[in-house]
Protein backbone atom coordinates (compact mmCIF):
# COMPACT_ATOMS: atom_id res chain seq x y z
CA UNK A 1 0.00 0.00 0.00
CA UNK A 2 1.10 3.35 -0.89
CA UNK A 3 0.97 5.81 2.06
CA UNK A 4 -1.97 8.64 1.51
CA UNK A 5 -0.87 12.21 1.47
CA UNK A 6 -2.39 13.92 4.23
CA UNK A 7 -1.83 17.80 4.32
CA UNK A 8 -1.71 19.66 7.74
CA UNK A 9 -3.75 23.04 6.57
CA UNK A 10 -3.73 23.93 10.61
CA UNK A 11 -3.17 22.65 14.05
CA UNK A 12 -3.45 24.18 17.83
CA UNK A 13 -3.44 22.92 21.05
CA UNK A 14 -6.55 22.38 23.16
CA UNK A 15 -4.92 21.23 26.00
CA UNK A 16 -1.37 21.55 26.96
CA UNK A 17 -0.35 20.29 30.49
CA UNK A 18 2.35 18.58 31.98
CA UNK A 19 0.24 14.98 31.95
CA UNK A 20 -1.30 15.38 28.65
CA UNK A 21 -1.28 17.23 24.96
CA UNK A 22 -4.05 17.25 22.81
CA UNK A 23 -3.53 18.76 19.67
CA UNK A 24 -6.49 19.57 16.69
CA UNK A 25 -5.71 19.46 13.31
CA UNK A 26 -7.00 20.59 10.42
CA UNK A 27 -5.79 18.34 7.72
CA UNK A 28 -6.74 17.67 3.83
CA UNK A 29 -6.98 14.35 2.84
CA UNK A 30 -5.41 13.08 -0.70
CA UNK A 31 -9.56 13.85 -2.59
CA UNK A 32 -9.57 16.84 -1.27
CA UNK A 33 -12.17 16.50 1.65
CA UNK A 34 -11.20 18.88 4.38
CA UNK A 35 -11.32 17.16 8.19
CA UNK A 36 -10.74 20.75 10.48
CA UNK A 37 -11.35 19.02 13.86
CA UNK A 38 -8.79 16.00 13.79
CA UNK A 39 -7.36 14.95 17.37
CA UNK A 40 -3.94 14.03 18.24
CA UNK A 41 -2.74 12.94 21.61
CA UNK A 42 0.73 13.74 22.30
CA UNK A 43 3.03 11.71 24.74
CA UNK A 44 6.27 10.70 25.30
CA UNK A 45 5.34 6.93 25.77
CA UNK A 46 4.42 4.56 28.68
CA UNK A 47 6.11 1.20 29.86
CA UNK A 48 4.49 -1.77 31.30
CA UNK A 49 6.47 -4.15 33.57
CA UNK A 50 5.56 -7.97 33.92
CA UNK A 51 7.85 -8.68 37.08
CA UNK A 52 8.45 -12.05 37.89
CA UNK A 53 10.04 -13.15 41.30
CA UNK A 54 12.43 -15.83 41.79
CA UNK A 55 9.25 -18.17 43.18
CA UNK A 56 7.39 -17.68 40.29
CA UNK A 57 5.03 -14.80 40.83
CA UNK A 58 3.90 -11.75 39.01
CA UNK A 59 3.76 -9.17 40.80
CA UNK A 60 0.68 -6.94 40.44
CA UNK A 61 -1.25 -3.82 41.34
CA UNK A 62 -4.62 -3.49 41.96
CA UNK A 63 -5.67 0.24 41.49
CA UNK A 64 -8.17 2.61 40.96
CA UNK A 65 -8.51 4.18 37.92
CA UNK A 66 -10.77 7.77 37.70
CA UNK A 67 -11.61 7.40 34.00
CA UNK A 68 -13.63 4.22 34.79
CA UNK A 69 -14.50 5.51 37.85
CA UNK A 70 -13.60 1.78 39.24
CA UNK A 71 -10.75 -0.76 39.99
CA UNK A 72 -8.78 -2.58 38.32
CA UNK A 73 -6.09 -5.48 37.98
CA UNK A 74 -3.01 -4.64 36.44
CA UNK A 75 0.83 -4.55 35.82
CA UNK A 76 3.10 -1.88 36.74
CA UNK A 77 3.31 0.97 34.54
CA UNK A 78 3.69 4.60 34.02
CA UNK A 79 4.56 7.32 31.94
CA UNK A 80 7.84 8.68 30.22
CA UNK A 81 8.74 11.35 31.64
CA UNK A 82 10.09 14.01 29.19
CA UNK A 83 14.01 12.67 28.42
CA UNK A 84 13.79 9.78 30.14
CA UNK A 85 14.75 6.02 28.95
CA UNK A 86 12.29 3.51 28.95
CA UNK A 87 14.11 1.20 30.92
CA UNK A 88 14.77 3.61 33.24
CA UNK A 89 11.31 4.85 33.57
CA UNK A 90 10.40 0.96 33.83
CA UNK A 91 12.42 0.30 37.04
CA UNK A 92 11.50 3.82 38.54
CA UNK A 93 7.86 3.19 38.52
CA UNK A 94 8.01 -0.58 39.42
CA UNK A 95 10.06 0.44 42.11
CA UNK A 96 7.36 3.60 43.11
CA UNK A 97 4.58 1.56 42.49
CA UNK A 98 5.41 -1.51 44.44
CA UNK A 99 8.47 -1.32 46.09
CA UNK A 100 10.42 -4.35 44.02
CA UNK A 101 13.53 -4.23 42.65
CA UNK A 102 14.56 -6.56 39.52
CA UNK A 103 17.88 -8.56 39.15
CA UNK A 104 17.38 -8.39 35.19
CA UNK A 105 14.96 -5.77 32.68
CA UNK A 106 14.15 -6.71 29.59
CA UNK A 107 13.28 -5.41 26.77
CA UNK A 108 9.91 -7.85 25.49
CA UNK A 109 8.40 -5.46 22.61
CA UNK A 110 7.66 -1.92 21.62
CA UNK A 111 4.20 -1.19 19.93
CA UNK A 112 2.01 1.94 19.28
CA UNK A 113 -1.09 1.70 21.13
CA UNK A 114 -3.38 4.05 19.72
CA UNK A 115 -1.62 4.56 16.17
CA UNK A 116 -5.14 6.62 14.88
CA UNK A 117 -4.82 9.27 17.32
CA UNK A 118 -0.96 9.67 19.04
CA UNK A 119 2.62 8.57 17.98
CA UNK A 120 3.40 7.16 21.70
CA UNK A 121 4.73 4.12 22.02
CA UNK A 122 4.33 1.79 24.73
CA UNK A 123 7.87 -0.68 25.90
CA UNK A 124 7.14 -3.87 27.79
CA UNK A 125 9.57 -5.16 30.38
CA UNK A 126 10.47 -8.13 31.47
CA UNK A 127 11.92 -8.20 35.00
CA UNK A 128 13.47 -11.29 36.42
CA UNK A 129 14.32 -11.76 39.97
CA UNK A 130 11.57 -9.36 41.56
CA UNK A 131 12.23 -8.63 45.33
CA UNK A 132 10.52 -5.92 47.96
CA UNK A 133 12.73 -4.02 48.81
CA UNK A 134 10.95 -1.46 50.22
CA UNK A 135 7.55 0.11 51.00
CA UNK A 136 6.00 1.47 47.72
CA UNK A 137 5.99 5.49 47.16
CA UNK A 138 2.67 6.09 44.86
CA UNK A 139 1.99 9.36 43.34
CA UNK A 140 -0.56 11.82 45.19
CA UNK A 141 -3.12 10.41 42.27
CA UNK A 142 -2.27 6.46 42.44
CA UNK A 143 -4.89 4.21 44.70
CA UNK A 144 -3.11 0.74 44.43
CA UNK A 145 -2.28 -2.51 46.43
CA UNK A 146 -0.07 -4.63 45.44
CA UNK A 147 -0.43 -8.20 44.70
CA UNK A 148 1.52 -11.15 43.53
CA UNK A 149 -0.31 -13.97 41.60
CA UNK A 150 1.20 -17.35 40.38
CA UNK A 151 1.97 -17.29 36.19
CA UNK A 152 -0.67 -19.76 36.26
CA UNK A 153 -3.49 -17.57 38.13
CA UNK A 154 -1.87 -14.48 36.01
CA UNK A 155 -2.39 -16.28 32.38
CA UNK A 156 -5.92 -17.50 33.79
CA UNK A 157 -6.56 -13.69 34.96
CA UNK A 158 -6.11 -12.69 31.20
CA UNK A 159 -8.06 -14.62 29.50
CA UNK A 160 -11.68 -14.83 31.99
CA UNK A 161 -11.46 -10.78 32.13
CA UNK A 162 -10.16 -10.48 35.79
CA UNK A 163 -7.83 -8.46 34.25
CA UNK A 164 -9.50 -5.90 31.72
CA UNK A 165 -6.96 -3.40 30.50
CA UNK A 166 -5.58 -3.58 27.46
CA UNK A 167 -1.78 -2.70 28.16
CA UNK A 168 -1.69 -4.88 31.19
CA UNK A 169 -3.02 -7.86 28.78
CA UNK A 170 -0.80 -7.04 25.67
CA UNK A 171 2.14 -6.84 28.16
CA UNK A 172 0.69 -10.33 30.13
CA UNK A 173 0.72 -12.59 26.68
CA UNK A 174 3.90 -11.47 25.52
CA UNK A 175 5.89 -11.59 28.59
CA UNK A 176 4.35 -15.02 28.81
CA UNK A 177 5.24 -16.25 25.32
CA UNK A 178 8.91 -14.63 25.36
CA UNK A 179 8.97 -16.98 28.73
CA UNK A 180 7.62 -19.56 27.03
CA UNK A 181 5.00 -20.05 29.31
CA UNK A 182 1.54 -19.98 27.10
């Protein structure tokens, strides 16, 4: 397939904060139909971490999430902060929201989540060797427990809908078949 011309006529921010950027576009499209309210979310990225302990256990975070307006099951994760590696942000917000450390990080995949609306990727970790090491250090908006399931009980979790967000279960099936565990 031969990529489309799209031309940007105009674009301006709606919303320009520290936690989010949502740009509108105006943009032509290659027949000449003109689209003047087209919505792109900016970001630097997110990672998801599927931390695995040396007994076998994920280790999890159960947290509640405002946009639903309910709780939730999920992996570690966070946003990039503006300049910083993935890896890095991986172990910073593991550590934040959990208080584990990891012997190894892995790099499992890179993907765009939302390619129709933002150019963020999202980097899944693998972390071997998962200890506490400390009390976890949430942000002022982060509601969580942490929890550690067997890779059984996780790999059941994904597939009967205990766990219902979509990064934690991309990151959950991939960490699982990189360790050849599906």
């Amino acid at each position: 397939m031969q990529k489309p011309q799209w031309r940007l006529r105009a674009s301006r921010y709606v919303v320009d904060s520290p936690y989010m950027r949502l740009r509108m576009d105006e943009v032509e499209l290659p027949d000449g139909t003109i689209v003047p309210n087209y919505y792109v979310r900016e970001s630097h990225g997110f990672v998801v971490v599927v931390p695995l302990t040396a007994d076998e256990r994920i280790v999890l975070v159960r947290q509640y999430r405002y946009g639903t307006d309910s709780i939730h099951l999920e992996l570690p994760a966070g946003m990039l902060l503006e300049g910083e590696e993935p890896r890095a942000c991986a172990l910073r917000e593991l550590s934040e929201e959990t208080g584990y450390e990891i012997a190894r990080c892995e790099l499992a995949v890179q993907y765009y989540p939302e390619p129709v609306r933002s150019m963020a990727r999202a980097y899944v970790y693998i972390g071997l060797g998962a200890r506490k090491v400390r009390e976890p250090v949430p942000d002022v908006t982060e509601h969580l427990e942490v929890e550690l399931a067997s890779v059984e009980d996780f790999r059941a979790m994904l597939v009967d809908g205990r766990i219902d967000t979509g990064a934690t279960i991309a990151a959950g099936f991939v960490a699982l078949q990189k360790l050849g565990r599906l």
